[in-house]
N, C-alpha and C. Protein backbone atom coordinates (compact mmCIF):
# COMPACT_ATOMS: atom_id res chain seq x y z
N UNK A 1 0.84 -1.17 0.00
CA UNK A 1 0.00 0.00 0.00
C UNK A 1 0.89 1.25 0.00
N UNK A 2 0.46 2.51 -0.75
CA UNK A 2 1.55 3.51 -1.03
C UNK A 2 1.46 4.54 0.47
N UNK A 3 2.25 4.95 0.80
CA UNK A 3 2.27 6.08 1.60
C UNK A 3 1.10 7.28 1.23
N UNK A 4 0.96 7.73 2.36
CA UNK A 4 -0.34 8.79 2.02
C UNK A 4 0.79 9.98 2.34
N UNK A 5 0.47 11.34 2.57
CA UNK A 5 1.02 12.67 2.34
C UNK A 5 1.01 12.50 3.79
N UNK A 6 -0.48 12.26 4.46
CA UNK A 6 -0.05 12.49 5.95
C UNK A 6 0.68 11.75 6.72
N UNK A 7 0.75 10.23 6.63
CA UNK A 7 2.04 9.52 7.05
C UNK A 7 3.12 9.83 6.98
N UNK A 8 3.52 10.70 5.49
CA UNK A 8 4.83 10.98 4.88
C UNK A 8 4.84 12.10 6.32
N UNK A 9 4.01 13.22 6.09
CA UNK A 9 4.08 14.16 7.06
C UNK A 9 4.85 13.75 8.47
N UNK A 10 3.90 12.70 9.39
CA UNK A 10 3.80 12.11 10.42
C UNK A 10 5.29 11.95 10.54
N UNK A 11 5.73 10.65 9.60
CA UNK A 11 7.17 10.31 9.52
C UNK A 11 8.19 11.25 9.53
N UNK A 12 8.05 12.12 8.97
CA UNK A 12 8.98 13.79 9.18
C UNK A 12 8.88 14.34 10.01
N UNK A 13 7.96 14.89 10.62
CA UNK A 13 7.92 15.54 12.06
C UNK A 13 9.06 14.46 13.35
N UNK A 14 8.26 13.14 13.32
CA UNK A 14 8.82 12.48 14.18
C UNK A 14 10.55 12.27 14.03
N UNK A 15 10.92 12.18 12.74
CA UNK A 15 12.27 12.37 11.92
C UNK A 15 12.92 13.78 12.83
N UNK A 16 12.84 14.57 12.14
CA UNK A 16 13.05 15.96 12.63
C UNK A 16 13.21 16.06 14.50
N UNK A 17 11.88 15.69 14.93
CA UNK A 17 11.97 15.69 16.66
C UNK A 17 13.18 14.48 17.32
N UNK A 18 13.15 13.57 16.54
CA UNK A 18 14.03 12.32 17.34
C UNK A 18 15.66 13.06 16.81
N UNK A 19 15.90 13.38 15.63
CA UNK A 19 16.98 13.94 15.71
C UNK A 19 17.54 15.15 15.71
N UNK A 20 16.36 15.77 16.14
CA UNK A 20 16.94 17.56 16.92
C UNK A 20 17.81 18.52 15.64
N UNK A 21 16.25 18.12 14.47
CA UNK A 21 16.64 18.73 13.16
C UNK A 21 16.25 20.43 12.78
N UNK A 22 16.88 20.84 12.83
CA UNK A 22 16.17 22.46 12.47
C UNK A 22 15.73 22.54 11.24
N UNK A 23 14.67 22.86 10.59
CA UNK A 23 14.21 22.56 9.16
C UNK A 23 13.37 23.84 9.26
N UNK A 24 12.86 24.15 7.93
CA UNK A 24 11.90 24.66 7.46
C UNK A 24 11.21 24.14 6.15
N UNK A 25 9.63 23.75 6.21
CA UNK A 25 9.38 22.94 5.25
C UNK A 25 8.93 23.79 3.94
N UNK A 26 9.06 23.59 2.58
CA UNK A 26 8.97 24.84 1.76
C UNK A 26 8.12 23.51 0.72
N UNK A 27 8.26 24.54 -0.43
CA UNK A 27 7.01 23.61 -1.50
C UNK A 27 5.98 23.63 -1.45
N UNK A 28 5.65 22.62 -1.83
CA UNK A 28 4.03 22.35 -1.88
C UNK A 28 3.04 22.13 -0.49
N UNK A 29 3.96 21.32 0.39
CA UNK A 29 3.47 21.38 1.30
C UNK A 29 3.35 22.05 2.47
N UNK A 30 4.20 23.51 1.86
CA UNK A 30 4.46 24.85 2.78
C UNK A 30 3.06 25.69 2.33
N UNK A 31 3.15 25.71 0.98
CA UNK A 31 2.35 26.01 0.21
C UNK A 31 0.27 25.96 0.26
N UNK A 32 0.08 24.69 0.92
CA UNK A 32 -0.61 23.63 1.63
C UNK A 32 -0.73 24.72 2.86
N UNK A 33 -0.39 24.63 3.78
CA UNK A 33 -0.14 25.29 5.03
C UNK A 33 -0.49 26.70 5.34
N UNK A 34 0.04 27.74 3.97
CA UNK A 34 0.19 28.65 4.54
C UNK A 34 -0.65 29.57 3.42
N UNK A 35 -1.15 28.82 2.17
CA UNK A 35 -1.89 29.61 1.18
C UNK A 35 -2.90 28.79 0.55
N UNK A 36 -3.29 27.81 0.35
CA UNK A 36 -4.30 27.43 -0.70
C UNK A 36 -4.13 25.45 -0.75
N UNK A 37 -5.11 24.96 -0.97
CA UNK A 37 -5.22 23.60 -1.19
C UNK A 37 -4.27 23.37 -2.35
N UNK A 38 -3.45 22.51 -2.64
CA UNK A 38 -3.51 22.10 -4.23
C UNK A 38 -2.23 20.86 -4.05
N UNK A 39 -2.02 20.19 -5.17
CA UNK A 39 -1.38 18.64 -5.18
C UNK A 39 -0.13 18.54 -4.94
N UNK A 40 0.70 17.44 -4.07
CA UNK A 40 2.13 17.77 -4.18
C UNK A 40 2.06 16.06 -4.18
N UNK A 41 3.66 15.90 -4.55
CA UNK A 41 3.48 14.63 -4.52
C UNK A 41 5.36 14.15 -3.76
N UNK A 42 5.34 14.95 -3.11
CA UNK A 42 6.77 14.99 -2.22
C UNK A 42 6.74 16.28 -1.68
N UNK A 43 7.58 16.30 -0.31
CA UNK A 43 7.58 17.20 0.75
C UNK A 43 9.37 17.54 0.56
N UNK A 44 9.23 19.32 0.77
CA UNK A 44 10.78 19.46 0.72
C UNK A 44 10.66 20.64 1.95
N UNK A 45 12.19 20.34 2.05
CA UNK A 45 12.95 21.15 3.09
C UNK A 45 13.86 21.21 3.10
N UNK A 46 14.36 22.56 3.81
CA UNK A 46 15.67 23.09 4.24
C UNK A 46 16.21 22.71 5.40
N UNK A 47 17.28 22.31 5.37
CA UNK A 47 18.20 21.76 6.70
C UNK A 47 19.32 22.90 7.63
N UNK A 48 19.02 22.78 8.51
CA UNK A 48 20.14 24.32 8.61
C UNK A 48 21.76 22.99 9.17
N UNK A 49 21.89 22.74 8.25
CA UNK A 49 23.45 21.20 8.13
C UNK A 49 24.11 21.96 6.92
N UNK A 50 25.38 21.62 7.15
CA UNK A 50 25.90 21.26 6.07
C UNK A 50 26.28 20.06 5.22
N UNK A 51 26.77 19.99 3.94
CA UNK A 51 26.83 19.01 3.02
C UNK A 51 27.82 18.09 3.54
N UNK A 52 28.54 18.03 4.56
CA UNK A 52 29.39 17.20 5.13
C UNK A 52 28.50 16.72 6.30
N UNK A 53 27.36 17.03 6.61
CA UNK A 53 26.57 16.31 7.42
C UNK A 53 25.37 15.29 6.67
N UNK A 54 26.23 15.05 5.74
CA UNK A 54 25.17 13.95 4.90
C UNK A 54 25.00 12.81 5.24
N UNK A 55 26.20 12.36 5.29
CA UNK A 55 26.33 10.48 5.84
C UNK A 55 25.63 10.14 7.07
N UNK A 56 25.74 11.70 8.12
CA UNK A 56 24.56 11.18 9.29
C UNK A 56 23.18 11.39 9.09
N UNK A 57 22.96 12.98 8.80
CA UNK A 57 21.73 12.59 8.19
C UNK A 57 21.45 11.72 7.67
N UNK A 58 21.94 10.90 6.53
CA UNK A 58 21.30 9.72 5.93
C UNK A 58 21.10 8.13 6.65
N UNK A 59 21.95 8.13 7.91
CA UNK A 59 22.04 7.33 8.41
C UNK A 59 20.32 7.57 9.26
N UNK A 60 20.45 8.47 10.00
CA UNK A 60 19.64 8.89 11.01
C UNK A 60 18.03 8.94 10.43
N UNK A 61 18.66 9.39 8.80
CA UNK A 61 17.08 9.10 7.63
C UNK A 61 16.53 7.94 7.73
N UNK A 62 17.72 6.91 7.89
CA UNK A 62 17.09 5.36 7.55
C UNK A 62 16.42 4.74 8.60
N UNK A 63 16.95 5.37 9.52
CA UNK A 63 16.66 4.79 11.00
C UNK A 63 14.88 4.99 10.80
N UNK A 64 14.20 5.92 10.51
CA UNK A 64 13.20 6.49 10.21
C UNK A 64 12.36 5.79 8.73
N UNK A 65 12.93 5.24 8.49
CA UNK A 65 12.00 4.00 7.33
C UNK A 65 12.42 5.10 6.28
N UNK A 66 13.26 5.89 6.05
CA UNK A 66 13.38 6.46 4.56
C UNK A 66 14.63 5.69 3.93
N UNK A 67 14.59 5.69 2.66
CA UNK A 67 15.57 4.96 1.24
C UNK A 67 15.84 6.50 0.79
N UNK A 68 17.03 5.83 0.08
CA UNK A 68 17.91 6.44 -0.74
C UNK A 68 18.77 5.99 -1.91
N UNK A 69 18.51 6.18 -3.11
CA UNK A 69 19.38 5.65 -4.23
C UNK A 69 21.22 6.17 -3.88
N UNK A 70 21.92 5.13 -3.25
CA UNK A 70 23.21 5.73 -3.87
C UNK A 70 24.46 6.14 -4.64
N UNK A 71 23.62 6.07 -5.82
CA UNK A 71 24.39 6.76 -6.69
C UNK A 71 23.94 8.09 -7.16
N UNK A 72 22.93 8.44 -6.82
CA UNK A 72 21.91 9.46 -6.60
C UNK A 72 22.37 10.35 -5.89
N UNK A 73 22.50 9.84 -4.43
CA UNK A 73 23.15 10.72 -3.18
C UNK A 73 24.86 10.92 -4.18
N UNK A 74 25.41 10.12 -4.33
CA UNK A 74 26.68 10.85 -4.81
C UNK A 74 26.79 11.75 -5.50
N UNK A 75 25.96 11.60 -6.55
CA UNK A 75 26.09 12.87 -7.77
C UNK A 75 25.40 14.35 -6.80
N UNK A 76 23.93 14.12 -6.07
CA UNK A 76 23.27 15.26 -5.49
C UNK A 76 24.20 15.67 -4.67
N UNK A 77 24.35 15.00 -3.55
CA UNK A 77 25.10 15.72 -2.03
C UNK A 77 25.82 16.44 -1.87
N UNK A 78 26.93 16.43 -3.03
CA UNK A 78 27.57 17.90 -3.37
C UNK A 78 27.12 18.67 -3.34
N UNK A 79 26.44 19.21 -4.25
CA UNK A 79 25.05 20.80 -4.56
C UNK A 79 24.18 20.55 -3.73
N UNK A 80 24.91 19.88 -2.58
CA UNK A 80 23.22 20.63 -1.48
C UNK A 80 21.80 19.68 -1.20
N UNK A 81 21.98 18.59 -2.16
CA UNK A 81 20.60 18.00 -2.11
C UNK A 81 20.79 16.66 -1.70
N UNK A 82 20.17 16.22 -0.93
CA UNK A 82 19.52 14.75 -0.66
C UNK A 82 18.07 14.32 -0.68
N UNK A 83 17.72 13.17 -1.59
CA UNK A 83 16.42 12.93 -2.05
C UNK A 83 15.88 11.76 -1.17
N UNK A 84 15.18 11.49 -0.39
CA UNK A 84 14.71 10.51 0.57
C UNK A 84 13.29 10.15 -0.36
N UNK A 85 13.34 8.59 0.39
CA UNK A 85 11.57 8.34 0.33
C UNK A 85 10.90 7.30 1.13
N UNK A 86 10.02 6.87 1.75
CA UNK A 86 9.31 6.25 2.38
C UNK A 86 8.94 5.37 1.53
N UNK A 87 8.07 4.40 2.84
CA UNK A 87 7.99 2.83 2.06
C UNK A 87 6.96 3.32 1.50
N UNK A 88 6.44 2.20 0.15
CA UNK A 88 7.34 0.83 0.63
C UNK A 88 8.08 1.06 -0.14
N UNK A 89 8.22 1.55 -1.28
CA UNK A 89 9.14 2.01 -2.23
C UNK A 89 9.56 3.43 -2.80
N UNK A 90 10.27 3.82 -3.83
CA UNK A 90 10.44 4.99 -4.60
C UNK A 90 9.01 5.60 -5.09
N UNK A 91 8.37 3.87 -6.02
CA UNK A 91 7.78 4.81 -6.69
C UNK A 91 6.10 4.80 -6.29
N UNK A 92 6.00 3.94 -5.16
CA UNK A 92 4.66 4.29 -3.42
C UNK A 92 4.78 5.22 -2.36
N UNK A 93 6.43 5.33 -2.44
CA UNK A 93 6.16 6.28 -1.05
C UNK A 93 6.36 7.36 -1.73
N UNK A 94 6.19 8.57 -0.36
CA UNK A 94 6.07 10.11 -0.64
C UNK A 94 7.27 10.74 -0.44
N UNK A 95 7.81 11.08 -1.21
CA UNK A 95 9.54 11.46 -1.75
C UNK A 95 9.90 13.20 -0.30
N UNK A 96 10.97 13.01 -0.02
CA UNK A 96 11.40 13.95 1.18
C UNK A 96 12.86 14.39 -0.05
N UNK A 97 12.76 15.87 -0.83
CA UNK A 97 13.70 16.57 -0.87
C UNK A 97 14.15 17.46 0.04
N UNK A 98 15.74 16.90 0.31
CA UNK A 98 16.13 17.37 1.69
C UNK A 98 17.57 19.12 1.09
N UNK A 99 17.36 19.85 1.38
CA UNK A 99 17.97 21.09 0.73
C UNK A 99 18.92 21.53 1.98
N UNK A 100 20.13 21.56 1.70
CA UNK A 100 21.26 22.00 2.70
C UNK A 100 20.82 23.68 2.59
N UNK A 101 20.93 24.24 3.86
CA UNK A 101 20.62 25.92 3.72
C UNK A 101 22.07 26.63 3.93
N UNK A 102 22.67 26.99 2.91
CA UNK A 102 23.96 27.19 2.11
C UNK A 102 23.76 28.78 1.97
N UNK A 103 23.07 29.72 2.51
CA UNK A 103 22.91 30.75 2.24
C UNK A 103 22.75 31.88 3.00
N UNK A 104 23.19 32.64 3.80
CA UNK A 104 22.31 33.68 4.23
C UNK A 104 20.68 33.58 4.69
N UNK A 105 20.44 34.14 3.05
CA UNK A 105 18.53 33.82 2.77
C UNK A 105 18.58 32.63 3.22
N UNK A 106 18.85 30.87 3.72
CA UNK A 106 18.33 30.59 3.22
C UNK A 106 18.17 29.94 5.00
N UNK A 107 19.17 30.19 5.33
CA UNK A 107 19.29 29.88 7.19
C UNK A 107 18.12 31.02 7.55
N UNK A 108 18.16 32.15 7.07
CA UNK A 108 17.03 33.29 7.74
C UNK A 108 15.97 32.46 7.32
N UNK A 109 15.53 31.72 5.95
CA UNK A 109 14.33 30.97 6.10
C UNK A 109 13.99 30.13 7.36
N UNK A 110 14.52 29.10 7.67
CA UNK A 110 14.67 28.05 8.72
C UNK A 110 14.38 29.18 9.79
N UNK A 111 15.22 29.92 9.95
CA UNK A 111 15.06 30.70 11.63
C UNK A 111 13.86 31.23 11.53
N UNK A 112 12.87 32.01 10.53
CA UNK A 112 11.79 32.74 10.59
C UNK A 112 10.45 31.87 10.64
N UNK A 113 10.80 30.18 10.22
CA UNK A 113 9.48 29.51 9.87
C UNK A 113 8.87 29.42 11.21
N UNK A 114 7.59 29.30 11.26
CA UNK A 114 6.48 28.30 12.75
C UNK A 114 6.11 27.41 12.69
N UNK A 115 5.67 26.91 13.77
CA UNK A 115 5.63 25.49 13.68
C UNK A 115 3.79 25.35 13.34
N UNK A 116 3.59 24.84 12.66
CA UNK A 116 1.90 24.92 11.94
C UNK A 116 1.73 23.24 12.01
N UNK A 117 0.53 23.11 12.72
CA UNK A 117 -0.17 21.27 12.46
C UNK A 117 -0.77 21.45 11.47
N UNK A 118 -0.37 20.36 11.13
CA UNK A 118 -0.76 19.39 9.51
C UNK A 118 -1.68 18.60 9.70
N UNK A 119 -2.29 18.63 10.87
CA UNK A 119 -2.88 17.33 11.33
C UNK A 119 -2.71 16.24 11.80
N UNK A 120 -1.45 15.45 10.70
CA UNK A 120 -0.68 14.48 11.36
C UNK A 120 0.76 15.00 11.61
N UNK A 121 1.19 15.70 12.04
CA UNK A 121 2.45 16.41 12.90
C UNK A 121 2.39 17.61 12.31
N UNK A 122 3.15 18.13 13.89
CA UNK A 122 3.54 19.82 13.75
C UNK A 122 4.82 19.63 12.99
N UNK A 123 5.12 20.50 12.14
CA UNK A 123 6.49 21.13 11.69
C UNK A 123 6.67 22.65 11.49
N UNK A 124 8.11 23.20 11.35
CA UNK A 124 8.14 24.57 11.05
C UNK A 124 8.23 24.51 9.70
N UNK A 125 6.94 25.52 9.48
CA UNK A 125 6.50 26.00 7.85
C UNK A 125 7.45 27.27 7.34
N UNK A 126 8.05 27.42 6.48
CA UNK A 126 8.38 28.57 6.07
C UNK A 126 7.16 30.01 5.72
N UNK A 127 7.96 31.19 6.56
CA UNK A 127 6.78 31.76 5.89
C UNK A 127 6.08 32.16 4.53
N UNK A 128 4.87 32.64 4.40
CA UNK A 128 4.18 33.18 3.30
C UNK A 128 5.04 34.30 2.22
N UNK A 129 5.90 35.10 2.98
CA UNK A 129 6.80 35.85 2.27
C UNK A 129 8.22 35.58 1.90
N UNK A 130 8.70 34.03 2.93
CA UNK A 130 9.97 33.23 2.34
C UNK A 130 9.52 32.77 1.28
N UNK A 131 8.41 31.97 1.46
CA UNK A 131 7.89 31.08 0.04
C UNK A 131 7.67 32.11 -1.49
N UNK A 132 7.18 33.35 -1.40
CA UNK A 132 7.06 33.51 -2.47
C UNK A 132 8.59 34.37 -3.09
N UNK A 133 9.61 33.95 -1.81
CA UNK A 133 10.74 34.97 -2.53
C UNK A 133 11.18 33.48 -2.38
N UNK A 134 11.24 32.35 -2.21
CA UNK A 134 11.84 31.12 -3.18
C UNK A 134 11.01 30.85 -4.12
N UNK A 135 9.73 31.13 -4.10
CA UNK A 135 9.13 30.62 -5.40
C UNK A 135 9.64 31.62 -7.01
N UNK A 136 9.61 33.00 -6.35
CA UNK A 136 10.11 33.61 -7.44
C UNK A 136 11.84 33.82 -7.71
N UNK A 137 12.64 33.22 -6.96
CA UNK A 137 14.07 32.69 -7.32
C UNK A 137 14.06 31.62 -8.28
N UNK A 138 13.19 30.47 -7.88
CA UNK A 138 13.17 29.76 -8.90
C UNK A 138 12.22 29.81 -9.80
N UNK A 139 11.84 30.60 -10.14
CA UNK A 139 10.51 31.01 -11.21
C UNK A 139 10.68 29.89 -12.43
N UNK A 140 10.21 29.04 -12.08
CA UNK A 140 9.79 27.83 -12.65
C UNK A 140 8.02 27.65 -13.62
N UNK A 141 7.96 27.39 -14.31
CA UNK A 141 6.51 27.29 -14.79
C UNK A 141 5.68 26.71 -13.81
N UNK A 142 5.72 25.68 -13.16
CA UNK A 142 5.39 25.39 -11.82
C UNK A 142 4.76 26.46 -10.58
N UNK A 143 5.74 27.52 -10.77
CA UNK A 143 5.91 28.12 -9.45
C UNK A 143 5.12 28.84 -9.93
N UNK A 144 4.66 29.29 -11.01
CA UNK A 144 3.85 30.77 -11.08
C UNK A 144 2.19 30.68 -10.29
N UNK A 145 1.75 29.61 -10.52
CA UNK A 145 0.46 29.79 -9.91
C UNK A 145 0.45 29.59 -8.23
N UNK A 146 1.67 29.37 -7.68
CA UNK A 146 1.95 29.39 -6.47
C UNK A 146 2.14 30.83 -5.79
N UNK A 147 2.69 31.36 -6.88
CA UNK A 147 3.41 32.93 -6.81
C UNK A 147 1.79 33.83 -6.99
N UNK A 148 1.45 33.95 -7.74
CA UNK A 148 0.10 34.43 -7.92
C UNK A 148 -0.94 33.93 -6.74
N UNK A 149 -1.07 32.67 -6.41
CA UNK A 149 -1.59 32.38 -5.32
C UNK A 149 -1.72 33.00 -4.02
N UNK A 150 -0.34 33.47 -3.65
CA UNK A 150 0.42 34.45 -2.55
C UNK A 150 0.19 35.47 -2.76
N UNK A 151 -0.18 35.86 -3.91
CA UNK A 151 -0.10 37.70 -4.34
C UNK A 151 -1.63 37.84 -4.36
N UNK A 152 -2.40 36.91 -4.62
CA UNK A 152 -4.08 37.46 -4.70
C UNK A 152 -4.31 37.03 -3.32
N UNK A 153 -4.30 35.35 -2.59
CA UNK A 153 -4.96 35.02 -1.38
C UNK A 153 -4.23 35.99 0.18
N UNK A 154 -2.71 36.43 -0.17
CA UNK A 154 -2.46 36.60 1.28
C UNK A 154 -1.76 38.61 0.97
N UNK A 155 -2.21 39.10 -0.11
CA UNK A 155 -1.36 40.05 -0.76
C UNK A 155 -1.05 41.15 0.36
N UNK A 156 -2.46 41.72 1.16
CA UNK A 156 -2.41 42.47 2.01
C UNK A 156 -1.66 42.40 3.47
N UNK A 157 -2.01 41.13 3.19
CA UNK A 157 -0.96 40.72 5.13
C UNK A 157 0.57 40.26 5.11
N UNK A 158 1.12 40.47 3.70
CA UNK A 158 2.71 39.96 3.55
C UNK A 158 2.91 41.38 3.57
N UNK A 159 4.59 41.04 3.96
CA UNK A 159 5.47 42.03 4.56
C UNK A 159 6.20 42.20 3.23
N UNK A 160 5.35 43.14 2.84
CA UNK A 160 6.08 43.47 1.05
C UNK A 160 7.36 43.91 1.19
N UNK A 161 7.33 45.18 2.23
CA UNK A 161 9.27 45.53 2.41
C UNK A 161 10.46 44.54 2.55
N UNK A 162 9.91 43.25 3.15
CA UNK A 162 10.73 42.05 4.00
C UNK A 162 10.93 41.63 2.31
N UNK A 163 10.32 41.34 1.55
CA UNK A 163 10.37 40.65 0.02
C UNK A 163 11.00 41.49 -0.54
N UNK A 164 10.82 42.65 -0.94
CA UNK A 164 11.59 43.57 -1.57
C UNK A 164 12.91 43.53 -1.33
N UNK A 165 13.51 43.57 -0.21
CA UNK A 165 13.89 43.57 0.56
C UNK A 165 15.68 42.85 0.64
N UNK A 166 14.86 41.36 0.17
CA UNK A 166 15.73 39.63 0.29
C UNK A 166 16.03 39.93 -1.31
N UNK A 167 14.83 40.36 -2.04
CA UNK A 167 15.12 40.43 -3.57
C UNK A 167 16.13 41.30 -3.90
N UNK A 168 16.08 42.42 -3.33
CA UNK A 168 17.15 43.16 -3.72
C UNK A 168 18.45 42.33 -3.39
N UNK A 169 18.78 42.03 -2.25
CA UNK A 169 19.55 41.50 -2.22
C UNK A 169 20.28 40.40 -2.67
N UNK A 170 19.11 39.39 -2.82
CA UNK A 170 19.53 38.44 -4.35
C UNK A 170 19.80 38.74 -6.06
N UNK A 171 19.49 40.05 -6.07
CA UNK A 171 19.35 40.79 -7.46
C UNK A 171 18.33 39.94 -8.16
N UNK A 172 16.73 39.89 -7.43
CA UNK A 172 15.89 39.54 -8.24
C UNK A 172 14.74 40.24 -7.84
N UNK A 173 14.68 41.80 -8.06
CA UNK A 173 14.13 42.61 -7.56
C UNK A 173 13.23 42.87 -9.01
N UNK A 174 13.96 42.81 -10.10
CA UNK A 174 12.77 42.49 -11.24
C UNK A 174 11.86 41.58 -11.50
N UNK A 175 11.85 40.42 -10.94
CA UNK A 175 10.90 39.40 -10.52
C UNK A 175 9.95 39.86 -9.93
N UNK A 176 10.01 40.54 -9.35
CA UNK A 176 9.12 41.03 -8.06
C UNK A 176 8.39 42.07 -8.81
N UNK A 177 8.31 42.94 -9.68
CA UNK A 177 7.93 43.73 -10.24
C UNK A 177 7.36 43.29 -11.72
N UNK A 178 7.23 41.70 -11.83
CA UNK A 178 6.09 41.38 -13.13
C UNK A 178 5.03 41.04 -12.06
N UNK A 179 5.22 40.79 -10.71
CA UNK A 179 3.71 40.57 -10.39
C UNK A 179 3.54 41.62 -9.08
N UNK A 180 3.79 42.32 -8.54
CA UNK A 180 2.84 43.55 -7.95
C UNK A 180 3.57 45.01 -8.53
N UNK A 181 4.37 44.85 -9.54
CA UNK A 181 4.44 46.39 -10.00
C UNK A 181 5.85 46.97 -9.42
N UNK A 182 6.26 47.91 -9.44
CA UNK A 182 7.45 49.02 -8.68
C UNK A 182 7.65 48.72 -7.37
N UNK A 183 8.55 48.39 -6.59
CA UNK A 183 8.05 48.86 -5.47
C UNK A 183 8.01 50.15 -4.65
N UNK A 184 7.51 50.16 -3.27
CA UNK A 184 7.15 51.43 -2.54
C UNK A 184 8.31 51.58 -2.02
């Protein structure tokens, strides 16, 4: 039987609490949380680790019923990424992209998220105004109706200066200006 989203959930929270993980969860299922219903079919997050903390993380992953291809982990773990998944398999369970926070932005994500129930476990969500300044870093065809999502459902209660803000500083302050205009 395949993993459901909320088991996957369940299994991460408890992941995270048994090994005293600092995360912030981003994607779809941040996305989920903090703006609008819609489909994901893997849960990602930021680790505040570095890429030399892979071999335990991955150890400490397994302990927790998650797999890992490794030849997969070799080529990813360099650039930051480790791809997990729950039983019973790759292509049943609900996939955990795990993102080293290698950045400035990307540790201030992790430190700013809250912890929001999912129902089946609490985790820290990234906020509404991290998410749409990673969604519009990676401005992906994907990401746009996520990005628009944020700008019509939560437009008035985000901290437009805080976005402006990170963008400038990433030099993607023109991003920001195909969907609410100039800024103030």
């Amino acid at each position: 039987m395949a993993e459901s989203i909320l088991e996957a959930v369940q299994r991460l929270a408890d992941f995270v609490a048994a090994a005293k993980l600092q995360v912030a969860v981003i994607g779809g299922v941040a996305i989920v949380a903090r703006v609008r219903p819609r489909t994901t079919q893997d849960i990602d997050i930021l680790i505040a680790a570095g890429v030399d903390d892979g071999e335990t993380l991955l150890r400490q992953a397994v302990e927790h019923g998650y797999a890992y291809d490794e030849d997969e982990t070799r080529e990813f773990l360099p650039g930051g990424l480790i791809r997990l998944w729950g039983p019973p398999s790759r292509e049943l369970g609900v996939g955990l992209d795990v993102l080293f926070a290698d950045s400035p932005f990307l540790r201030k994500v992790i430190a700013r998220a809250t912890l929001v129930d999912l129902g089946a476990g609490t985790l820290p969500i990234a906020t509404a105004e991290d998410l749409l300044i990673l969604k519009l870093e990676a401005h992906r065809l994907e990401d746009l109706d996520d990005i628009i999502a944020i700008k019509d459902g939560l437009g008035d209660m985000l901290d437009l200066a805080y976005v402006q803000e990170e963008l400038k500083t990433l030099g993607l302050l023109d991003r920001y200006r195909l969907y609410f205009g100039s800024p103030r």
